[in-house]
PDB file of N, CA and C in Angstrom:
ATOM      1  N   UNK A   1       0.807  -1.201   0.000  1.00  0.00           N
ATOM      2  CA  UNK A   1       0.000   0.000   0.000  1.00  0.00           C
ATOM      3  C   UNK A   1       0.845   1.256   0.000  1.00  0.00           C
ATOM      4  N   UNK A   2       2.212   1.338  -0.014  1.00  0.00           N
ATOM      5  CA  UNK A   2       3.003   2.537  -0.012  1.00  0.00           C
ATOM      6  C   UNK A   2       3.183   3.044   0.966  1.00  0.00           C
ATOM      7  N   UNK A   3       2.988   2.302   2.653  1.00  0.00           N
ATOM      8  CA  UNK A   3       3.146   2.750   3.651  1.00  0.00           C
ATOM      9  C   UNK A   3       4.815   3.504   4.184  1.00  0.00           C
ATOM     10  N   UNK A   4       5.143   2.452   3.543  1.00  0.00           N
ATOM     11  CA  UNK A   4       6.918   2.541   4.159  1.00  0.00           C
ATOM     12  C   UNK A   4       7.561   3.803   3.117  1.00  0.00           C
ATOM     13  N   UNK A   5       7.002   3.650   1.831  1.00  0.00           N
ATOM     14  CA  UNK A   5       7.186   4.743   1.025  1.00  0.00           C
ATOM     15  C   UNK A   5       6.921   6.211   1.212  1.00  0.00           C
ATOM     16  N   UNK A   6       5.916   6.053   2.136  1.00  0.00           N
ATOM     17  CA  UNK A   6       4.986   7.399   2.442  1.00  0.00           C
ATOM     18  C   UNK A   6       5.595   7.794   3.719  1.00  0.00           C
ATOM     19  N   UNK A   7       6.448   7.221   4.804  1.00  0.00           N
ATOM     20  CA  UNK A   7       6.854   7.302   5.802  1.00  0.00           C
ATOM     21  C   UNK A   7       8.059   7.896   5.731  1.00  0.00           C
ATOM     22  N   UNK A   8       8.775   7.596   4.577  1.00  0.00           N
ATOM     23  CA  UNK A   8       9.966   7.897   3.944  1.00  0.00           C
ATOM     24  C   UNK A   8       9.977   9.069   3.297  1.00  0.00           C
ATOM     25  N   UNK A   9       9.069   8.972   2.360  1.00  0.00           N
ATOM     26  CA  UNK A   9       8.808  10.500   2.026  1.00  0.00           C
ATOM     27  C   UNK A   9       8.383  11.565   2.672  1.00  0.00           C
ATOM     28  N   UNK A  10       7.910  11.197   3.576  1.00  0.00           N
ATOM     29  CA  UNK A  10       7.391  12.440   4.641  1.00  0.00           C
ATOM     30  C   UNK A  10       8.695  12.754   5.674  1.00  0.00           C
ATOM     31  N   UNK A  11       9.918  11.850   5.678  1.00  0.00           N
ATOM     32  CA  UNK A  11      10.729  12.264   6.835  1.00  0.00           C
ATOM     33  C   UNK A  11      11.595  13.162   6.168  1.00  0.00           C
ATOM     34  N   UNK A  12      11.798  13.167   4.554  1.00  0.00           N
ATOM     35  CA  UNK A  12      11.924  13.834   3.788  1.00  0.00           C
ATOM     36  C   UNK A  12      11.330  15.379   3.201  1.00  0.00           C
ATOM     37  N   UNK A  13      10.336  15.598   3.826  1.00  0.00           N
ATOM     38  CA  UNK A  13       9.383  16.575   4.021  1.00  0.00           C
ATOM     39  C   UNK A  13       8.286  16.733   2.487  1.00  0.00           C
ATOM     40  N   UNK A  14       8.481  15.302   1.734  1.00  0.00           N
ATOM     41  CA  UNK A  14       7.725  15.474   0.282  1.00  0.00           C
ATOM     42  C   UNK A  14       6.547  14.467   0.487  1.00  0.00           C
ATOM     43  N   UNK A  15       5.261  14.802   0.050  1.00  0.00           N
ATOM     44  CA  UNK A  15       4.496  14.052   0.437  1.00  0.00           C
ATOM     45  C   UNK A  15       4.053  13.627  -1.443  1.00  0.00           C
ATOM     46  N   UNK A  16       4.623  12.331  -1.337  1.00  0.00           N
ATOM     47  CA  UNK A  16       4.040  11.809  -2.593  1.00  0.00           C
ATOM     48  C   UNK A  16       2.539  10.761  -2.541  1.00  0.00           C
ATOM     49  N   UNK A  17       1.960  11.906  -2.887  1.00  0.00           N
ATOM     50  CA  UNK A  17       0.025  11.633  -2.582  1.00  0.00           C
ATOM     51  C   UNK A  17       0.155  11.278  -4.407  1.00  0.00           C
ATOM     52  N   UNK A  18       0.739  11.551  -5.202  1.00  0.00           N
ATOM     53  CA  UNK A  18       0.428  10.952  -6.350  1.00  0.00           C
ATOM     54  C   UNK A  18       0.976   9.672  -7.008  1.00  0.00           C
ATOM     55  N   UNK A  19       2.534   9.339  -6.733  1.00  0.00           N
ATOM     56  CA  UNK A  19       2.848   7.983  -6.323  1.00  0.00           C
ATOM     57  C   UNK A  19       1.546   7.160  -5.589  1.00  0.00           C
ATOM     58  N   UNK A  20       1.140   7.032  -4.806  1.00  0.00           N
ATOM     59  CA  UNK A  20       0.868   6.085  -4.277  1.00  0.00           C
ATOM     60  C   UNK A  20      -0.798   6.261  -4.347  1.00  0.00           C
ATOM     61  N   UNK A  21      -1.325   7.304  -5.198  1.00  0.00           N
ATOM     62  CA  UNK A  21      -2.923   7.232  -5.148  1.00  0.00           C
ATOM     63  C   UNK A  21      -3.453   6.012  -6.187  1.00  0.00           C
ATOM     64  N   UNK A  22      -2.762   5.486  -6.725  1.00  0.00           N
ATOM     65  CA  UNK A  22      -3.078   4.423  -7.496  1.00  0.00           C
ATOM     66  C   UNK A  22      -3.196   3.058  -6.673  1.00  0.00           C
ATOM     67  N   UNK A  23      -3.023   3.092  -5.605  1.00  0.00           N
ATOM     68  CA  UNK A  23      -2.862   2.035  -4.756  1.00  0.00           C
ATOM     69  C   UNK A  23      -3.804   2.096  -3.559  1.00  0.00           C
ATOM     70  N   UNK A  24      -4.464   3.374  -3.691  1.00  0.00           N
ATOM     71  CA  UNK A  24      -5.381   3.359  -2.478  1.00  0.00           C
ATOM     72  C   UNK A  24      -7.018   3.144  -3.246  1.00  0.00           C
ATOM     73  N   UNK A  25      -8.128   2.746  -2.564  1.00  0.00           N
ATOM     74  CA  UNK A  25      -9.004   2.482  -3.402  1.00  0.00           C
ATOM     75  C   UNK A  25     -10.062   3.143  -2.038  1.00  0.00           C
ATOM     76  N   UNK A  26     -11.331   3.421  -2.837  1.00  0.00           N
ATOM     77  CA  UNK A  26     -12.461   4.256  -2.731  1.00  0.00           C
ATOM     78  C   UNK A  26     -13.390   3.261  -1.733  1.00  0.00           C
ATOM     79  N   UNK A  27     -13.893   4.013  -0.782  1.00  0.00           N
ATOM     80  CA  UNK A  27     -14.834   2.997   0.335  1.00  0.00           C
ATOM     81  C   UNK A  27     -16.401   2.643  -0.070  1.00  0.00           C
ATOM     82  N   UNK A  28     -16.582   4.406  -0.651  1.00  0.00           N
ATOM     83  CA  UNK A  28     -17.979   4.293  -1.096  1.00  0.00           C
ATOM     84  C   UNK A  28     -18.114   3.379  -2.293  1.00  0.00           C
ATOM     85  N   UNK A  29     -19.565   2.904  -1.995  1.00  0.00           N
ATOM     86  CA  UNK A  29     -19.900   1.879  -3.023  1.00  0.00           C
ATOM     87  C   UNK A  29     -19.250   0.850  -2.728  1.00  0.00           C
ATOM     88  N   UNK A  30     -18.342   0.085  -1.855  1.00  0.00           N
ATOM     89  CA  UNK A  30     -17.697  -1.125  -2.269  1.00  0.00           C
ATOM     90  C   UNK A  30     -18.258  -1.747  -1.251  1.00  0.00           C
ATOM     91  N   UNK A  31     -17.930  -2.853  -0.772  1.00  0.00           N
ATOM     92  CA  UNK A  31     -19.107  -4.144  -0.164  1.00  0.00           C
ATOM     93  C   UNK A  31     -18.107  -4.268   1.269  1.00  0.00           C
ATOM     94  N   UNK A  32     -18.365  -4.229   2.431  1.00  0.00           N
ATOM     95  CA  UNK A  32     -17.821  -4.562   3.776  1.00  0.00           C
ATOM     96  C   UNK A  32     -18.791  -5.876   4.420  1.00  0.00           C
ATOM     97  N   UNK A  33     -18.017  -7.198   4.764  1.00  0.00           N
ATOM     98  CA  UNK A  33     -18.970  -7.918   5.310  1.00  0.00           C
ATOM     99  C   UNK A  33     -18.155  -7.883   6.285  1.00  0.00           C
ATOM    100  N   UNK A  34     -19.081  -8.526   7.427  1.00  0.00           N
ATOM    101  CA  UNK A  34     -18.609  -8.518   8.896  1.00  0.00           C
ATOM    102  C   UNK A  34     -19.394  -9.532   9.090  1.00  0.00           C
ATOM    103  N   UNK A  35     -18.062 -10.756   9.994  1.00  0.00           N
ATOM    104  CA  UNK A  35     -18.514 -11.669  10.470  1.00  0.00           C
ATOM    105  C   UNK A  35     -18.390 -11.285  11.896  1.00  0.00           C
ATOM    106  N   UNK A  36     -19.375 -11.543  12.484  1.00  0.00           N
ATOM    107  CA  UNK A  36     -19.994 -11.498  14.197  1.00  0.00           C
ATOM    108  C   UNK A  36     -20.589 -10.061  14.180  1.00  0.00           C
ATOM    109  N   UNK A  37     -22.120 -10.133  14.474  1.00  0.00           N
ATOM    110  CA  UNK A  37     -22.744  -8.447  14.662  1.00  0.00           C
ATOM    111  C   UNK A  37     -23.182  -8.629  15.576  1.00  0.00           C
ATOM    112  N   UNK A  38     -22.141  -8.309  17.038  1.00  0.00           N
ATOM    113  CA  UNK A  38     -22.333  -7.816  17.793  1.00  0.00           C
ATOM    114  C   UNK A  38     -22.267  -6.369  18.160  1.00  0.00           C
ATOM    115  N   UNK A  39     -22.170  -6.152  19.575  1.00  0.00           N
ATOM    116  CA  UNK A  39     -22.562  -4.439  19.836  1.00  0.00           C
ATOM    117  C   UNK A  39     -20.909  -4.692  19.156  1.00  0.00           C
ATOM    118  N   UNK A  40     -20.278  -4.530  18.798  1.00  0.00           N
ATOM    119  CA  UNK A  40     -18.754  -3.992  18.117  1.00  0.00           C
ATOM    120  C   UNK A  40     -19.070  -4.476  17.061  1.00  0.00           C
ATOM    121  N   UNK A  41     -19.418  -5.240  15.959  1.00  0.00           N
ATOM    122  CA  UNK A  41     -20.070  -5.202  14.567  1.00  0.00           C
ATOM    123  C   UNK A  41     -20.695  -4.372  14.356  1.00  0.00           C
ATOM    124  N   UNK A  42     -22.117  -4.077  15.183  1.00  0.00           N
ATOM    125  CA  UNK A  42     -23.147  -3.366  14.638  1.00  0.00           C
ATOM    126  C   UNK A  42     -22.333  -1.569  14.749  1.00  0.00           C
ATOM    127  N   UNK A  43     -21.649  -1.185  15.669  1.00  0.00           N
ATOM    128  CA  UNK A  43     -21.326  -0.050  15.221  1.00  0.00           C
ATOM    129  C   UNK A  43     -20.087   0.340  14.856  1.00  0.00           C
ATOM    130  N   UNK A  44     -19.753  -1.327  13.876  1.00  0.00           N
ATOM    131  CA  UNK A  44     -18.951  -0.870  12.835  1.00  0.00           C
ATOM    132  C   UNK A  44     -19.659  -0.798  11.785  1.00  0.00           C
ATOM    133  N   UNK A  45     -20.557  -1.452  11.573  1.00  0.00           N
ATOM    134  CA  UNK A  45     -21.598  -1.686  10.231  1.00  0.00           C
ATOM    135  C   UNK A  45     -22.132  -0.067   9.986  1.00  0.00           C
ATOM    136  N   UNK A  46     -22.778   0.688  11.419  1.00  0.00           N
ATOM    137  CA  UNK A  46     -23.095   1.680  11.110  1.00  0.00           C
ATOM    138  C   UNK A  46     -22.287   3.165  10.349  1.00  0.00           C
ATOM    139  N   UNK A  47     -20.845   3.040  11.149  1.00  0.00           N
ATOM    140  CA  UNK A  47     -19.969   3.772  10.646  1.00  0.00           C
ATOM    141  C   UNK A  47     -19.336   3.423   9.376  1.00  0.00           C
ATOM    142  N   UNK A  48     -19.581   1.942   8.564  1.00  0.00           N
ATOM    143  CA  UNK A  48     -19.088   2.147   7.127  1.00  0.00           C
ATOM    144  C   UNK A  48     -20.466   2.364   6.892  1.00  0.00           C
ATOM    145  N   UNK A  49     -21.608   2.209   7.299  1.00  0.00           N
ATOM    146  CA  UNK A  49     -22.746   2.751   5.858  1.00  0.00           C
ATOM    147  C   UNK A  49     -22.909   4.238   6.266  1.00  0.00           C
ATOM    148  N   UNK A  50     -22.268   4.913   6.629  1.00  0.00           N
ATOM    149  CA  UNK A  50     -22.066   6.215   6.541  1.00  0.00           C
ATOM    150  C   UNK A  50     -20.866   6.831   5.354  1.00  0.00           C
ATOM    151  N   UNK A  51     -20.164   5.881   5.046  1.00  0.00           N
ATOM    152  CA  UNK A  51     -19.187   5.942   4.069  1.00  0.00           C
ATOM    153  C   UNK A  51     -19.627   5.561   2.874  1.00  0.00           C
ATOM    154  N   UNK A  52     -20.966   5.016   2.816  1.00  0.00           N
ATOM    155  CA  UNK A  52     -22.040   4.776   1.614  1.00  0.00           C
ATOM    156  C   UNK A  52     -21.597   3.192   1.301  1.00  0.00           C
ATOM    157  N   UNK A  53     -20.962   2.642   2.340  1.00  0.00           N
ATOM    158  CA  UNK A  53     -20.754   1.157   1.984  1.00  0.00           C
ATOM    159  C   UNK A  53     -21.572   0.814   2.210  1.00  0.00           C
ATOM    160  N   UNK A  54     -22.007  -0.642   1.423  1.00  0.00           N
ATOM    161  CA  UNK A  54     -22.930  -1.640   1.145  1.00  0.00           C
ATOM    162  C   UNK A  54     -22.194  -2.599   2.689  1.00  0.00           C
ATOM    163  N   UNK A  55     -23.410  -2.855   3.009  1.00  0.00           N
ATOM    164  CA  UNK A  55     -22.913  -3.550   4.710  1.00  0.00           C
ATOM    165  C   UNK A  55     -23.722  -4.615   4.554  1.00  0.00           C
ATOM    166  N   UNK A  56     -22.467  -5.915   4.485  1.00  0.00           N
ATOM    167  CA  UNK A  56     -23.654  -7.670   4.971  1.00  0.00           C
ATOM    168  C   UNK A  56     -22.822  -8.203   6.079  1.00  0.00           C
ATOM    169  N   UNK A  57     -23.746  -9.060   7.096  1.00  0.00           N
ATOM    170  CA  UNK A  57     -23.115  -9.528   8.036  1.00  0.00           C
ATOM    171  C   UNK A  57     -23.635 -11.101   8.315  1.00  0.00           C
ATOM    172  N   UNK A  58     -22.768 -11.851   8.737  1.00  0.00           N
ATOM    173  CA  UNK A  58     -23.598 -13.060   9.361  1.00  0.00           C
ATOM    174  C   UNK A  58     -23.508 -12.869  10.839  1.00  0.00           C
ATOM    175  N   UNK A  59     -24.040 -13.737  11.555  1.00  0.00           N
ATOM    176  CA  UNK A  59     -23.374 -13.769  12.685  1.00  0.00           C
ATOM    177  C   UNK A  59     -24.342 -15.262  13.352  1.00  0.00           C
ATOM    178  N   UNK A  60     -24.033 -15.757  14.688  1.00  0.00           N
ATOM    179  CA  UNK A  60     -24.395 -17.175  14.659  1.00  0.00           C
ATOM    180  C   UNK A  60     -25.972 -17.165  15.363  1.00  0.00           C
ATOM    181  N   UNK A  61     -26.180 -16.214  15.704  1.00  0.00           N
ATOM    182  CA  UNK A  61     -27.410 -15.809  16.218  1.00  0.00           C
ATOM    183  C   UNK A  61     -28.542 -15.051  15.037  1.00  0.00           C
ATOM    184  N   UNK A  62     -30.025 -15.433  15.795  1.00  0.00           N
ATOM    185  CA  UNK A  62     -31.014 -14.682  14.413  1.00  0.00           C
ATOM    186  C   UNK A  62     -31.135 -13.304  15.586  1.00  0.00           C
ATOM    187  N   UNK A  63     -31.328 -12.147  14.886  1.00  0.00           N
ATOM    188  CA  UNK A  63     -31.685 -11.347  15.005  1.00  0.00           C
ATOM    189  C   UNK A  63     -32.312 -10.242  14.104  1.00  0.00           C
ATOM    190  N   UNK A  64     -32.584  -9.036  14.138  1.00  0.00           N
ATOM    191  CA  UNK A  64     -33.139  -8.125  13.343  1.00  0.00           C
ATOM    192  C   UNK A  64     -32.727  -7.236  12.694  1.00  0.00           C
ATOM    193  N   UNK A  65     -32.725  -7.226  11.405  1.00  0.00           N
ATOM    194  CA  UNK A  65     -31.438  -6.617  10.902  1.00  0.00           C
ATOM    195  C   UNK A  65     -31.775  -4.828  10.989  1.00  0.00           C
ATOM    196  N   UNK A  66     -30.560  -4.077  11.283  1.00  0.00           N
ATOM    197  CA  UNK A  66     -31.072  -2.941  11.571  1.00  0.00           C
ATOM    198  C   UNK A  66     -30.920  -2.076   9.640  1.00  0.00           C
ATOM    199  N   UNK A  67     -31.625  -0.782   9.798  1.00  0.00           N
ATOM    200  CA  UNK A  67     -31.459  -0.206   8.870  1.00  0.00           C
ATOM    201  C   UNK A  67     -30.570   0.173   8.027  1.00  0.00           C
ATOM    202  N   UNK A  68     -29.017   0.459   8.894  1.00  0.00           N
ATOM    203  CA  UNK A  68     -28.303   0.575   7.905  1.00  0.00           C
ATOM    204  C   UNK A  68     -27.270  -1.014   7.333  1.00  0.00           C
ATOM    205  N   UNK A  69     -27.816  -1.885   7.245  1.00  0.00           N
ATOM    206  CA  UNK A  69     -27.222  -2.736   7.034  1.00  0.00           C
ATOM    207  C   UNK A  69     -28.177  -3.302   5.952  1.00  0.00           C
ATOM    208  N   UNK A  70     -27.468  -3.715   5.032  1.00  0.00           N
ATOM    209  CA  UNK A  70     -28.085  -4.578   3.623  1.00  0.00           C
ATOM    210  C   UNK A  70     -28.808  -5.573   3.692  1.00  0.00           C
ATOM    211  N   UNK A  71     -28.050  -6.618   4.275  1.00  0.00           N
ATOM    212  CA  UNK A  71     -28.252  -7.880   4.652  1.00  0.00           C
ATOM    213  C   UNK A  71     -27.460  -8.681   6.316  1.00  0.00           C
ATOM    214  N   UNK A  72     -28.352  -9.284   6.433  1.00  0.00           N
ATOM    215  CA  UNK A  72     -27.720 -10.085   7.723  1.00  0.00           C
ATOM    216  C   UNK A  72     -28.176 -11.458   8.301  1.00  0.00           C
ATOM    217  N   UNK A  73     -27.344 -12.019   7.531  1.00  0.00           N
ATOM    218  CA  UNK A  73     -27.685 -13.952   7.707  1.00  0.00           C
ATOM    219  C   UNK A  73     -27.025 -14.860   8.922  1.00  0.00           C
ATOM    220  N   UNK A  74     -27.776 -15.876   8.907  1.00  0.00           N
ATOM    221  CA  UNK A  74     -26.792 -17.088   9.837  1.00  0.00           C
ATOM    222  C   UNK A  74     -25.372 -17.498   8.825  1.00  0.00           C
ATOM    223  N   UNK A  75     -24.567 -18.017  10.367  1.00  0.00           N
ATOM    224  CA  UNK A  75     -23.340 -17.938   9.989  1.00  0.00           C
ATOM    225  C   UNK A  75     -23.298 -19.349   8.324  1.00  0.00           C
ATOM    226  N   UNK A  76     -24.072 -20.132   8.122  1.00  0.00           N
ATOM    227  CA  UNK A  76     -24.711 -20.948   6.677  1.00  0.00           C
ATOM    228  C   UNK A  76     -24.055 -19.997   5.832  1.00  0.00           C
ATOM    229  N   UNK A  77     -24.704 -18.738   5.801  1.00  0.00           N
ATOM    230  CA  UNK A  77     -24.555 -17.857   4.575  1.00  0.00           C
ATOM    231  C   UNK A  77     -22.830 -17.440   4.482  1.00  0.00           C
ATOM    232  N   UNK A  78     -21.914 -17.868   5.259  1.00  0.00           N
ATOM    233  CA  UNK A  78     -20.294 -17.095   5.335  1.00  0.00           C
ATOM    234  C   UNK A  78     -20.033 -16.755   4.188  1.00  0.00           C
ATOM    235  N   UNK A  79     -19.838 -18.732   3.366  1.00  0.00           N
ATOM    236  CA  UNK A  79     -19.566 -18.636   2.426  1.00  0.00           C
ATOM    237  C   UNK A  79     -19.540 -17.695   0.795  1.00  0.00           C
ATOM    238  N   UNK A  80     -20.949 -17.065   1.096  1.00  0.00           N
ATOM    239  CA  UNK A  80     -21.647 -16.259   0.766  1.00  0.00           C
ATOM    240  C   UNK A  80     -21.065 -14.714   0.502  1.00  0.00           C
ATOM    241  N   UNK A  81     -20.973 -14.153   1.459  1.00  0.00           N
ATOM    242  CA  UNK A  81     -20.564 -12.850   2.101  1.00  0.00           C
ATOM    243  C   UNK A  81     -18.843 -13.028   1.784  1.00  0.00           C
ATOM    244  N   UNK A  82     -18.331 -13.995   1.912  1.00  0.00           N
ATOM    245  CA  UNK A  82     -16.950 -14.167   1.703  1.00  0.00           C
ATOM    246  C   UNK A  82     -16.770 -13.625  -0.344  1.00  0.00           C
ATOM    247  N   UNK A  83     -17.283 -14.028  -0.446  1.00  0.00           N
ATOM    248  CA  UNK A  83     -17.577 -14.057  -2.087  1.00  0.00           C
ATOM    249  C   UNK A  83     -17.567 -12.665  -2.517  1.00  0.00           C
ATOM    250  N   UNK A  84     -18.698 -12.292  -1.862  1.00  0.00           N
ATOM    251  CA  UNK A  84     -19.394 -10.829  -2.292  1.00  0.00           C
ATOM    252  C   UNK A  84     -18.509  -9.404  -2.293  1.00  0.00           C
ATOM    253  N   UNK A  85     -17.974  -9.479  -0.468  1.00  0.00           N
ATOM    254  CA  UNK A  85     -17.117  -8.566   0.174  1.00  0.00           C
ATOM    255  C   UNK A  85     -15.986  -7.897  -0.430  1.00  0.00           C
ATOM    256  N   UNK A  86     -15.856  -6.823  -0.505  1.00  0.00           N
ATOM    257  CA  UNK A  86     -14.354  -6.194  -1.055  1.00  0.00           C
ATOM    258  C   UNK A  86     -13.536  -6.168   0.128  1.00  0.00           C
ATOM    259  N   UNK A  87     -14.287  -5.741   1.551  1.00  0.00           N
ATOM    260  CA  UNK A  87     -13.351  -6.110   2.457  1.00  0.00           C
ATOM    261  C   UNK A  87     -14.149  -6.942   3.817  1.00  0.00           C
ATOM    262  N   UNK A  88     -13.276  -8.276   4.449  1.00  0.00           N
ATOM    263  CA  UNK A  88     -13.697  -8.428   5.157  1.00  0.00           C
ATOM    264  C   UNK A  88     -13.272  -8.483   6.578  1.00  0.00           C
ATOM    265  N   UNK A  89     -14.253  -8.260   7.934  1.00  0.00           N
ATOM    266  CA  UNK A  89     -13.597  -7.663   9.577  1.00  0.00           C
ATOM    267  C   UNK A  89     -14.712  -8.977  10.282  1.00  0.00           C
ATOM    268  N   UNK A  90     -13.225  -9.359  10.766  1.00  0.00           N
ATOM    269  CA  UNK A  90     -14.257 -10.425  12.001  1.00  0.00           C
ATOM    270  C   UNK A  90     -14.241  -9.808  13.288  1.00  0.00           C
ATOM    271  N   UNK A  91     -15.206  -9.919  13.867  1.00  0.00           N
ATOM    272  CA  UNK A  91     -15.811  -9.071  14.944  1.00  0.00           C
ATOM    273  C   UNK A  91     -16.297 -10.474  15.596  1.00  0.00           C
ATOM    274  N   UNK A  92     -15.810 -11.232  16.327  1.00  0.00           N
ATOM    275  CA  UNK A  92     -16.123 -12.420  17.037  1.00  0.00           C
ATOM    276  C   UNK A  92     -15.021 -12.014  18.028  1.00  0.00           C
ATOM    277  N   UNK A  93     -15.756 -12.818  19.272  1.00  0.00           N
ATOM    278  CA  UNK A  93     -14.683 -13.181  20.564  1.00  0.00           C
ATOM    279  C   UNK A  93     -13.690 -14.069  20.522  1.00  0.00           C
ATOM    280  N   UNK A  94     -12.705 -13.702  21.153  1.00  0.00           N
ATOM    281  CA  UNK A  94     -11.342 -14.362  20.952  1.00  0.00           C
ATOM    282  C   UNK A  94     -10.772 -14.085  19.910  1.00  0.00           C
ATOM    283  N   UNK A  95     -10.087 -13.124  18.433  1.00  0.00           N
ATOM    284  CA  UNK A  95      -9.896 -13.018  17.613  1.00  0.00           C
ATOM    285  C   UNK A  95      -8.835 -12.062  17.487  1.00  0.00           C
TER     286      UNK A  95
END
């Protein structure tokens, strides 16, 4: 991602934002699944669909899916959401 590049260039005092914008990619519109929606899922789910991400989650429990979230299945569906996701955050205990 141009981290070490960008660290380098900045101790340098040059900030190469055009080097490395080819390597960073856009949040809105792209797909975030989250496995486990718990209270630390659900208000991560809320803070990317504020970024206009598309939000699916499983998690191993049924519950009600809230508004800003797309979709939200039993953990059956992983496979699923694994597929779909541009990025994916596990939000389970012990992890």
């Amino acid at each position: 991602r141009g981290i070490r590049r960008s660290i380098s260039a900045q101790s340098e005092k040059n900030w190469c934002a055009r080097e490395i914008r080819s390597q960073l990619s856009e949040l809105t519109d792209s797909t975030m699944g989250i496995i486990g929606f718990g209270a630390t899922g659900r208000a991560l789910a809320k803070r990317a669909s504020a970024f206009d991400m598309r939000v699916v989650a499983v998690d191993l429990y049924s519950m009600d899916k809230p508004e800003f979230v797309e979709e939200l299945w039993g953990i059956d569906q992983l496979h699923y959401l694994l597929r779909i996701s541009d990025y994916v955050v596990v939000m389970v205990p012990y992890t």
